[in-house]
N, C-alpha and C. Protein backbone atom coordinates (compact mmCIF):
# COMPACT_ATOMS: atom_id res chain seq x y z
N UNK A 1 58.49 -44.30 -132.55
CA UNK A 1 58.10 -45.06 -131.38
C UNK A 1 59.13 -44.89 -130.26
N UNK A 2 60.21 -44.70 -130.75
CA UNK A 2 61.07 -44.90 -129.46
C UNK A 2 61.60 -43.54 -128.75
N UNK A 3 61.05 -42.32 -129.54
CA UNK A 3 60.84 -41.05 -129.20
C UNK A 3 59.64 -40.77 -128.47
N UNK A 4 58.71 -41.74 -128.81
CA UNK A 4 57.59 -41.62 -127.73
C UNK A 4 57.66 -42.00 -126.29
N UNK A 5 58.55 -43.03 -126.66
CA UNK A 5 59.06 -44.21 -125.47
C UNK A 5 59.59 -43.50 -124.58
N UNK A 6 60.80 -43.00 -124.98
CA UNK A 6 62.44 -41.44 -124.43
C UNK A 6 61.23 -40.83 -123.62
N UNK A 7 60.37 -39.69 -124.26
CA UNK A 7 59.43 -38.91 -123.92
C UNK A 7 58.36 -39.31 -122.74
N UNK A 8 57.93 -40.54 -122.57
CA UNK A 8 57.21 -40.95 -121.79
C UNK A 8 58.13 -41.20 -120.20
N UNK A 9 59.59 -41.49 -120.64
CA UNK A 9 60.50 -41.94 -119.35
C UNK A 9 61.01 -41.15 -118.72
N UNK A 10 61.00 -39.81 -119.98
CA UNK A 10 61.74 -38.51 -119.14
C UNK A 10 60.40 -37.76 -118.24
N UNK A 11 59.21 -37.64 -118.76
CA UNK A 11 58.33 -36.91 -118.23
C UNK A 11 58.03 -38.00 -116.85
N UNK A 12 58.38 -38.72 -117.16
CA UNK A 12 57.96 -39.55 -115.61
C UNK A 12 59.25 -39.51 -114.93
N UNK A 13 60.15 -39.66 -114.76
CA UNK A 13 61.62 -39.26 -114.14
C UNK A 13 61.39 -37.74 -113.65
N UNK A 14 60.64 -36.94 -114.27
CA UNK A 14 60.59 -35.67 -113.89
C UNK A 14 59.26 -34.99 -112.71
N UNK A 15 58.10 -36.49 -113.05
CA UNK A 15 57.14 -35.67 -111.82
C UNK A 15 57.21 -36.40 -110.50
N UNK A 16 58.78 -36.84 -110.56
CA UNK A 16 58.56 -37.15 -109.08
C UNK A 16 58.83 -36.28 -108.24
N UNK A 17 58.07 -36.28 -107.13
CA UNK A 17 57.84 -34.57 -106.61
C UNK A 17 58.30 -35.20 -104.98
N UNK A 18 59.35 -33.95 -104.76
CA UNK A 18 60.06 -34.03 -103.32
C UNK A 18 59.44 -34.02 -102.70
N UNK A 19 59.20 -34.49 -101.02
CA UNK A 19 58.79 -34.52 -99.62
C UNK A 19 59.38 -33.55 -98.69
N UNK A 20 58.69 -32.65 -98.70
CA UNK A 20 59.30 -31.18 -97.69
C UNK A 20 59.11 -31.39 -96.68
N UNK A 21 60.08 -31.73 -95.71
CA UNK A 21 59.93 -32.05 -94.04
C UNK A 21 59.95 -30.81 -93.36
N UNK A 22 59.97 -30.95 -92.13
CA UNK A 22 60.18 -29.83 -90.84
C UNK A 22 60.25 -30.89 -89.64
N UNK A 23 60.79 -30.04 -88.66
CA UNK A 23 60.70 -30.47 -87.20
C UNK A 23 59.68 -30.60 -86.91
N UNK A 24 59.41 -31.98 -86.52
CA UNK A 24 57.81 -32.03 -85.53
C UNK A 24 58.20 -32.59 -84.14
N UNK A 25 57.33 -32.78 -82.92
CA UNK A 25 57.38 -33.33 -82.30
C UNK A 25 56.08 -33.93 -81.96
N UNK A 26 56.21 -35.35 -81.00
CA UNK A 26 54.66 -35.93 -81.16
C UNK A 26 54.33 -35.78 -79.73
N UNK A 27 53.05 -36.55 -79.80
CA UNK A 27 52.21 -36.08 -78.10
C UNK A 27 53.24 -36.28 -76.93
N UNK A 28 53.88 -37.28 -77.29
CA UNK A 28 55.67 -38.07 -75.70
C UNK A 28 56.86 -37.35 -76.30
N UNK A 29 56.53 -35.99 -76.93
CA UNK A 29 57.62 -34.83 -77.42
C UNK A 29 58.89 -35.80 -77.52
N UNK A 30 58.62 -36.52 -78.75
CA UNK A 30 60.07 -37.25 -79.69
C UNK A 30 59.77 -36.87 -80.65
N UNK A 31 61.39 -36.44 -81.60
CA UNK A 31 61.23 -35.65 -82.73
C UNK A 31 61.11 -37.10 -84.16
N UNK A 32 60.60 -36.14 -84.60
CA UNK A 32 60.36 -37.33 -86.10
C UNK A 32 61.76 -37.22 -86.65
N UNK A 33 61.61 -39.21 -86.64
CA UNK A 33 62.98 -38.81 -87.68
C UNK A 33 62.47 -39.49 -89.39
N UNK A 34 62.32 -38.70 -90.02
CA UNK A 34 61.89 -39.24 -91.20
C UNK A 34 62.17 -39.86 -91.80
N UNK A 35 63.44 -40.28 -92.24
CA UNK A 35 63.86 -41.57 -92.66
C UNK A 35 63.37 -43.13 -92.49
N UNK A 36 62.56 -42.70 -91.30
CA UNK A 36 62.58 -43.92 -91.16
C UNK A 36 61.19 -44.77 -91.26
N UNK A 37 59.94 -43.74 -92.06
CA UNK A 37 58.66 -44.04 -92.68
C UNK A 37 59.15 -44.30 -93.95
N UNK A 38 57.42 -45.04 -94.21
CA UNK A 38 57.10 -45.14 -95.64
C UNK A 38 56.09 -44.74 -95.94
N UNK A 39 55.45 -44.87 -95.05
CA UNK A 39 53.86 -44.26 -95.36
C UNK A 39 53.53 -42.77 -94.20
N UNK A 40 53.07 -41.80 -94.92
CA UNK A 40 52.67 -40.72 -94.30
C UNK A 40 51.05 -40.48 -94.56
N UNK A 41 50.40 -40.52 -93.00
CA UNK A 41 49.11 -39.84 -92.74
C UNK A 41 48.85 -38.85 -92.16
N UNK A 42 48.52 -37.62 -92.73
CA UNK A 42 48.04 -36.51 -92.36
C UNK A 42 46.77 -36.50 -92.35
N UNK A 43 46.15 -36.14 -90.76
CA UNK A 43 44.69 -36.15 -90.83
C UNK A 43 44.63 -35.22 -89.58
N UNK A 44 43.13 -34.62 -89.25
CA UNK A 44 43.35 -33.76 -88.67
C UNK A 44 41.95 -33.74 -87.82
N UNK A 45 41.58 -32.68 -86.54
CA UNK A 45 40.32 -33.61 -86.01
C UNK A 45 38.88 -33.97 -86.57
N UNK A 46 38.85 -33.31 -87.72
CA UNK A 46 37.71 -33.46 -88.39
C UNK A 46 38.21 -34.83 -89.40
N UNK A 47 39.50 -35.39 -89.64
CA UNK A 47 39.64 -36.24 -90.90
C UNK A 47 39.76 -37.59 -89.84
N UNK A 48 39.94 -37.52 -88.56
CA UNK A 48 40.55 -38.42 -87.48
C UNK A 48 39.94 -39.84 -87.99
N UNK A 49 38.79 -39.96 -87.96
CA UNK A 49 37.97 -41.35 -88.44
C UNK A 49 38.43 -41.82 -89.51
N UNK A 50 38.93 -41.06 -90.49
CA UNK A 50 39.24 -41.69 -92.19
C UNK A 50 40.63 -41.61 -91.51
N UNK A 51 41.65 -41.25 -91.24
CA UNK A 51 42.77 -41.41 -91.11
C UNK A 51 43.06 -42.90 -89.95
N UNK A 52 42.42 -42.96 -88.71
CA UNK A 52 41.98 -44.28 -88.58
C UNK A 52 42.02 -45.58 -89.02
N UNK A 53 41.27 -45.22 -89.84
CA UNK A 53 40.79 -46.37 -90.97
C UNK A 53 41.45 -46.52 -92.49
N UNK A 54 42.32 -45.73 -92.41
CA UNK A 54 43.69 -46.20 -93.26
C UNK A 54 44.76 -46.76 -92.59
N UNK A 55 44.91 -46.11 -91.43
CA UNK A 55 45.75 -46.99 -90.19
C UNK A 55 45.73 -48.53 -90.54
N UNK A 56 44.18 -48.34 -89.94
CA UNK A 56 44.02 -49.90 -89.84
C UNK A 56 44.27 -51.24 -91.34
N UNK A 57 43.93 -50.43 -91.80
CA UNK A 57 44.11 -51.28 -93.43
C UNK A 57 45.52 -51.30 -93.94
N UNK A 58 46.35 -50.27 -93.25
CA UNK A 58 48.13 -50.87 -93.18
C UNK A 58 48.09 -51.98 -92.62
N UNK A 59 47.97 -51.94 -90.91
CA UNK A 59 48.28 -52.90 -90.48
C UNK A 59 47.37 -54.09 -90.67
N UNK A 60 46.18 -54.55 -91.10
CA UNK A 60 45.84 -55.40 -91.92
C UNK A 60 46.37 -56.19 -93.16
N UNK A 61 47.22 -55.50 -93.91
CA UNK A 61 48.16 -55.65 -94.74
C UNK A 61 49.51 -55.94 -94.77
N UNK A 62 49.49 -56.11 -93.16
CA UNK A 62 51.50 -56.61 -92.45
C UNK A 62 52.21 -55.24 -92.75
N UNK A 63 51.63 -54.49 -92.86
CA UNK A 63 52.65 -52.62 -93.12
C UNK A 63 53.10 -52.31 -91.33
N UNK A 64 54.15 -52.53 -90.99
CA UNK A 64 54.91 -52.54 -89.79
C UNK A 64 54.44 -50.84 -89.39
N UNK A 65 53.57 -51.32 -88.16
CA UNK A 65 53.66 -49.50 -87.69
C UNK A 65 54.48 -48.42 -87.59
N UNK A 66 56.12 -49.86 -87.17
CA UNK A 66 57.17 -48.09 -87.37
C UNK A 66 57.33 -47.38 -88.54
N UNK A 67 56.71 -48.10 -89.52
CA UNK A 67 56.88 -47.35 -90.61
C UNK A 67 55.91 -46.62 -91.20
N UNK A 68 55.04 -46.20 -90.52
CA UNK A 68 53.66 -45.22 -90.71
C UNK A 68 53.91 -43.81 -89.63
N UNK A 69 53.95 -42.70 -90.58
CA UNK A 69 54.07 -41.86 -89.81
C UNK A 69 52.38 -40.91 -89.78
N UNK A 70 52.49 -40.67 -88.33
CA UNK A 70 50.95 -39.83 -88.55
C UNK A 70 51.30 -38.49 -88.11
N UNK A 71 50.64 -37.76 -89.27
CA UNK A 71 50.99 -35.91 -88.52
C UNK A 71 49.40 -35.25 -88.00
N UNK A 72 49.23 -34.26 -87.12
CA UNK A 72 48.42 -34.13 -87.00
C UNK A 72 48.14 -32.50 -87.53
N UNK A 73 48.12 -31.87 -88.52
CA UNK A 73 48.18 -30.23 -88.22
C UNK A 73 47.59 -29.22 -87.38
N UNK A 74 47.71 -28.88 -86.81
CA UNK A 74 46.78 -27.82 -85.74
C UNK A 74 46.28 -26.33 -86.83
N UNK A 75 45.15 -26.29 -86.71
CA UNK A 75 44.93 -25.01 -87.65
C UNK A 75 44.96 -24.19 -86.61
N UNK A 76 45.43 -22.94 -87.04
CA UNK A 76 46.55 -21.44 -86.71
C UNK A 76 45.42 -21.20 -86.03
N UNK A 77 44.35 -21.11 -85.89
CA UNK A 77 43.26 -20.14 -84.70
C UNK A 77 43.26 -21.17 -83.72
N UNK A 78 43.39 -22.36 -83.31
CA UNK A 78 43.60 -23.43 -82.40
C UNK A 78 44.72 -22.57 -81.09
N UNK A 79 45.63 -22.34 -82.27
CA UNK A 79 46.78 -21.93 -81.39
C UNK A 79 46.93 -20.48 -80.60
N UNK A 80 46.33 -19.82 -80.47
CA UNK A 80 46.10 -18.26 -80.13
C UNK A 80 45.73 -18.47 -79.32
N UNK A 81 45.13 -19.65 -78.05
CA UNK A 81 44.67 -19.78 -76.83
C UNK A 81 45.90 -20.21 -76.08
N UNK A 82 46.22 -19.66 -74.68
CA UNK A 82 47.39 -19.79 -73.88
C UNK A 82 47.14 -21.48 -73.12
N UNK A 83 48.35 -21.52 -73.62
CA UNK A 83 48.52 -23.20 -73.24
C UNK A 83 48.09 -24.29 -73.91
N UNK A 84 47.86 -23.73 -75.14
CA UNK A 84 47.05 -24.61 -76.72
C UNK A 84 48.05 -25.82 -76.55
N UNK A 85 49.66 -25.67 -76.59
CA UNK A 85 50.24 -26.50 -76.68
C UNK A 85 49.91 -27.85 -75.90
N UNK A 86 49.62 -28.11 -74.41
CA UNK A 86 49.65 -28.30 -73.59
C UNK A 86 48.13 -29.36 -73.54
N UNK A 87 47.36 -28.38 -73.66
CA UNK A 87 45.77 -28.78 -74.06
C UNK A 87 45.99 -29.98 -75.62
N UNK A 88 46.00 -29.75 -76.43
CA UNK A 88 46.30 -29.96 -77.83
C UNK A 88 46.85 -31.81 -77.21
N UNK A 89 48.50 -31.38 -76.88
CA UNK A 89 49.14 -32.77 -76.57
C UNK A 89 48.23 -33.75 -76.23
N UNK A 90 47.60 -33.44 -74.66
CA UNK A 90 47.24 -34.05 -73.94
C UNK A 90 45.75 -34.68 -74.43
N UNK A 91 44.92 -33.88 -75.19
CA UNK A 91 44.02 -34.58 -76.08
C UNK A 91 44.84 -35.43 -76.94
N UNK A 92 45.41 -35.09 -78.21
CA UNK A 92 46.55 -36.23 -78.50
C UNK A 92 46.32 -37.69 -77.54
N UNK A 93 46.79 -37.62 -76.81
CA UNK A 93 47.59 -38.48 -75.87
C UNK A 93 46.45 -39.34 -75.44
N UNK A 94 44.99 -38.80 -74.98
CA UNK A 94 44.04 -39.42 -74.77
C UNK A 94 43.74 -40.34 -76.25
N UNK A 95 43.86 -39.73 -77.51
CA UNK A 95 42.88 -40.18 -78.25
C UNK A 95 44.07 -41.49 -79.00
N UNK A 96 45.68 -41.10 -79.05
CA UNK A 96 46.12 -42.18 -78.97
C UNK A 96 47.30 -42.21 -78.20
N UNK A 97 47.19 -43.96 -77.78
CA UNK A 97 48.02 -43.68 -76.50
C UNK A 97 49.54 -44.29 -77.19
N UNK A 98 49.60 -45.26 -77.57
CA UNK A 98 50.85 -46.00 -78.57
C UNK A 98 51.38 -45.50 -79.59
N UNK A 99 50.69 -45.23 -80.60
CA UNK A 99 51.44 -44.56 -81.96
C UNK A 99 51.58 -43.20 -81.68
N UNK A 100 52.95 -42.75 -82.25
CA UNK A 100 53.28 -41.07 -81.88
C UNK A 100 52.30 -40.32 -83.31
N UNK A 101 52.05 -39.19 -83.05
CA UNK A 101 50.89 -38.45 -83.49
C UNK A 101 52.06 -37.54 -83.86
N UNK A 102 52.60 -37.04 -85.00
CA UNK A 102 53.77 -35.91 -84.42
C UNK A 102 52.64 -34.48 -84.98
N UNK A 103 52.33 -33.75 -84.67
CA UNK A 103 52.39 -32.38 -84.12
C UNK A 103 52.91 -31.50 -84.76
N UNK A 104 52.35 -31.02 -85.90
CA UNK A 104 52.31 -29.72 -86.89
C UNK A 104 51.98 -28.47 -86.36
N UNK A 105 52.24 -27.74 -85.28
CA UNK A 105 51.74 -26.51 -84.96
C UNK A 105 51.71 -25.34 -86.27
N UNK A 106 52.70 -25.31 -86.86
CA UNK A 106 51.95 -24.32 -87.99
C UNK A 106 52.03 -24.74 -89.53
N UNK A 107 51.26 -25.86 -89.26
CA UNK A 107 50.63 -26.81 -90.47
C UNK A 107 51.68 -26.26 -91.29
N UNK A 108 53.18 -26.53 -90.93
CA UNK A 108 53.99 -26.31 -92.40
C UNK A 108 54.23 -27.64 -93.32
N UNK A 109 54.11 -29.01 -92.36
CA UNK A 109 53.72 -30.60 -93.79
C UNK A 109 52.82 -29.87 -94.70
N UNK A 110 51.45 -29.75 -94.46
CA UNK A 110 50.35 -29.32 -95.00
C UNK A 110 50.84 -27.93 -96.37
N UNK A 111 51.44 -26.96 -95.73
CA UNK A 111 52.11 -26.00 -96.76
C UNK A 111 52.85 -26.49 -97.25
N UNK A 112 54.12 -26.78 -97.04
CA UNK A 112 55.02 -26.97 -97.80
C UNK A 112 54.73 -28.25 -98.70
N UNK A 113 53.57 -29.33 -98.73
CA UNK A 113 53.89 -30.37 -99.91
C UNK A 113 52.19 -30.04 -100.53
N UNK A 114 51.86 -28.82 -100.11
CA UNK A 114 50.92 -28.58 -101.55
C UNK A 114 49.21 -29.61 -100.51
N UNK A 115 49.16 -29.50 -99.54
CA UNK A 115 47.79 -30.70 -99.16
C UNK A 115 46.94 -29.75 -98.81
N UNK A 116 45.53 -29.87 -99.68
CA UNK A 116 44.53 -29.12 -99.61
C UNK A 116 43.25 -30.14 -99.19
N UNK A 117 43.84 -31.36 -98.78
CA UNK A 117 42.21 -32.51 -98.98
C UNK A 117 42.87 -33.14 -97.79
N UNK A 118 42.22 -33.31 -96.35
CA UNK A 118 42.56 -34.68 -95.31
C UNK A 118 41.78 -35.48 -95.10
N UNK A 119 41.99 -36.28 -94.74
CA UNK A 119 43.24 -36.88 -94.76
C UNK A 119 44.38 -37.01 -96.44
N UNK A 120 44.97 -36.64 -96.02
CA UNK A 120 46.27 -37.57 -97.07
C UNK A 120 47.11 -38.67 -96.72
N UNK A 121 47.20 -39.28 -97.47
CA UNK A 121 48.18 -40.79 -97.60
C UNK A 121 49.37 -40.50 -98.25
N UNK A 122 50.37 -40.54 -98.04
CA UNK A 122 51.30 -40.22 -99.08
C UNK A 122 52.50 -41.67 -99.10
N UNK A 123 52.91 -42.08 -100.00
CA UNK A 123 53.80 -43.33 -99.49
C UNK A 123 54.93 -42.62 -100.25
N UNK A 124 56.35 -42.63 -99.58
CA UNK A 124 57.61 -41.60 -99.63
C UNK A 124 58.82 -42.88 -99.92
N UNK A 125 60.06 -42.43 -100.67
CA UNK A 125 60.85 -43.14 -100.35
C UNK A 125 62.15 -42.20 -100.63
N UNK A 126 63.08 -42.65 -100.28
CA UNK A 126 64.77 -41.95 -99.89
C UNK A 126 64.95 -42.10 -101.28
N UNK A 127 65.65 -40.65 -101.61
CA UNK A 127 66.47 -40.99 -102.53
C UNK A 127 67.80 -41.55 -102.64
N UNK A 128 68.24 -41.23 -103.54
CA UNK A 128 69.81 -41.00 -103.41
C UNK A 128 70.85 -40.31 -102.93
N UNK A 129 69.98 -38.97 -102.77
CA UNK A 129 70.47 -37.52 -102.37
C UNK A 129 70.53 -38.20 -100.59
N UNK A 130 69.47 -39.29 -100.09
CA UNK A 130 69.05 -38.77 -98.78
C UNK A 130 67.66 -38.33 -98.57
N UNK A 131 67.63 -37.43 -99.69
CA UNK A 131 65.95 -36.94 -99.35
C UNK A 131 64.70 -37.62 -99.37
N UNK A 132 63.67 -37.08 -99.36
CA UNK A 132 62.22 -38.22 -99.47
C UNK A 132 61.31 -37.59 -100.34
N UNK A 133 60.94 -38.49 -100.95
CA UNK A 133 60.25 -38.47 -102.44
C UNK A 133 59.01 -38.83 -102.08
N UNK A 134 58.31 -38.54 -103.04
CA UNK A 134 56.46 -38.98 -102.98
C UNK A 134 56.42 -40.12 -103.85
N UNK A 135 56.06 -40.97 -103.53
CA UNK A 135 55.94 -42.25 -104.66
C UNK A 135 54.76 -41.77 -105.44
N UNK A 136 53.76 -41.79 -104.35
CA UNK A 136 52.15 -42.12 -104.18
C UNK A 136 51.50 -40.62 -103.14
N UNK A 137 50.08 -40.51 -103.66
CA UNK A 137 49.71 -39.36 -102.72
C UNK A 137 47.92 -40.07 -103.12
N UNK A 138 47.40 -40.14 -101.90
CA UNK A 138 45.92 -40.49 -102.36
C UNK A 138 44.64 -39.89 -101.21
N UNK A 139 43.73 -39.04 -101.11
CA UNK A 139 43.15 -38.08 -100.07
C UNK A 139 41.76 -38.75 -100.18
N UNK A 140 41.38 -38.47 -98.86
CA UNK A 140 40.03 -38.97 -98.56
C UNK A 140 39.60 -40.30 -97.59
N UNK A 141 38.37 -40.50 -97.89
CA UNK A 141 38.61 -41.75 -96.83
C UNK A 141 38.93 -43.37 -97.99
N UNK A 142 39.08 -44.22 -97.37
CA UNK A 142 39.86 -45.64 -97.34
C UNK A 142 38.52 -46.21 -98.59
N UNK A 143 39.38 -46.39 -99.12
CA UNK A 143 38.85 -47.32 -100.69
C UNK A 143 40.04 -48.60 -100.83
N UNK A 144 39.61 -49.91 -101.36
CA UNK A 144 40.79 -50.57 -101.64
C UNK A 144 41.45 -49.77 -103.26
N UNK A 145 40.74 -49.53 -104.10
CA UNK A 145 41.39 -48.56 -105.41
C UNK A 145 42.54 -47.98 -104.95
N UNK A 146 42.20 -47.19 -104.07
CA UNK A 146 43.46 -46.06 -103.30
C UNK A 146 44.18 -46.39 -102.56
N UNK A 147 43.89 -47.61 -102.00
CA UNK A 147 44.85 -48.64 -101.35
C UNK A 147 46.17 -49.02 -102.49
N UNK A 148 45.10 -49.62 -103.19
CA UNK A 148 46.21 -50.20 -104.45
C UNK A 148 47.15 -49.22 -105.18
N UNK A 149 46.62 -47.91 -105.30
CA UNK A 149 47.17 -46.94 -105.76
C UNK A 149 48.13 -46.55 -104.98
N UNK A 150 48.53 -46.41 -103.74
CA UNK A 150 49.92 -46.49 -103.08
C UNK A 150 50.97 -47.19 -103.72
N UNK A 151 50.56 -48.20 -104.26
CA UNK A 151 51.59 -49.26 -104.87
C UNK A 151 52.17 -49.00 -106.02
N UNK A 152 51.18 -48.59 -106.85
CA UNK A 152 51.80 -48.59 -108.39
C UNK A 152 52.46 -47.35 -108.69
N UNK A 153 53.49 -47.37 -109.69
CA UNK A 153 54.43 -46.56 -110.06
C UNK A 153 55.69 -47.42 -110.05
C-alpha cells in the first residue's frame, strides 16, 4: 500500500507540465509581464464568444481581472498582408477597449505549450524556480464542470 501511495505522489509531482512564455505585446503595445496572472485565455477570432464567456464567469466569481491574462494568436496567413500589424491591433482595440488582449503574432503560446483546441483556459502558478506551471488546462466553451476543474489538483 504504501508503494502504491510513493508511486501515485511521484507520478503526480512529475506531470506537472511547465508554462512556455514569449514576448507579447497587447493592442496599447504593453509587454506581458507574466508573473503576474493566474488564469490564461487563449482564444482566437473564431473562439472570441467562448473565450468571452469564460471571462465573464471569472469575474462573476470575484477572480480580479489583473489576474486573467488573454492572448490572442494571429494565424501565420493573417500576417503576409502589409500593415497586418496595424489592422490586427486596431480591430483588437475596437473589440476590447479595457482588458489588454496581448498579441501572439507567430502563435508561439499556442506552439510552444502543446494547444490544439480554442479557446484554452489554463490556470498557472510560479514556482520556485520563478517559472510558471500549469495547474489546470480546460478547452472549449464555458461549462461549470470545467470551471470547477481549474480548481482541483
Amino acid at each position: 500500500m504504501r508503494l502504491v501511495c510513493l508511486l501515485s505522489a511521484l507520478l503526480h509531482t512529475y506531470s506537472i507540465r511547465k508554462f512556455s512564455t514569449c514576448t507579447l505585446k497587447s493592442q496599447f503595445n504593453t509587454r506581458v509581464n507574466w508573473g503576474d496572472y493566474t488564469y490564461i485565455i487563449i482564444c482566437d477570432k473564431n473562439s472570441h464568444s467562448y473565450g468571452l464567456e469564460w471571462g465573464e464567469s471569472f469575474l462573476k466569481e470575484g477572480i480580479n481581472t489583473k489576474s486573467i491574462c488573454v492572448i490572442a494568436p494571429v494565424p501565420k496567413w493573417m500576417t503576409k498582408t502589409i500593415g497586418h500589424k496595424t489592422i490586427i491591433r486596431n480591430a483588437v482595440k475596437k473589440l476590447e477597449k479595457k482588458v489588454p488582449v496581448f498579441i501572439d503574432w507567430k502563435q508561439e503560446i499556442v506552439e510552444l505549450n502543446d494547444i490544439d483546441k480554442l479557446p484554452t483556459i489554463i490556470s498557472v502558478f510560479k514556482g520556485n524556480d520563478g517559472k510558471l506551471y500549469e495547474k489546470q488546462r480546460v478547452t472549449g466553451k464555458y461549462t461549470r464542470k470545467k470551471y470547477k476543474k481549474l480548481y482541483s489538483k
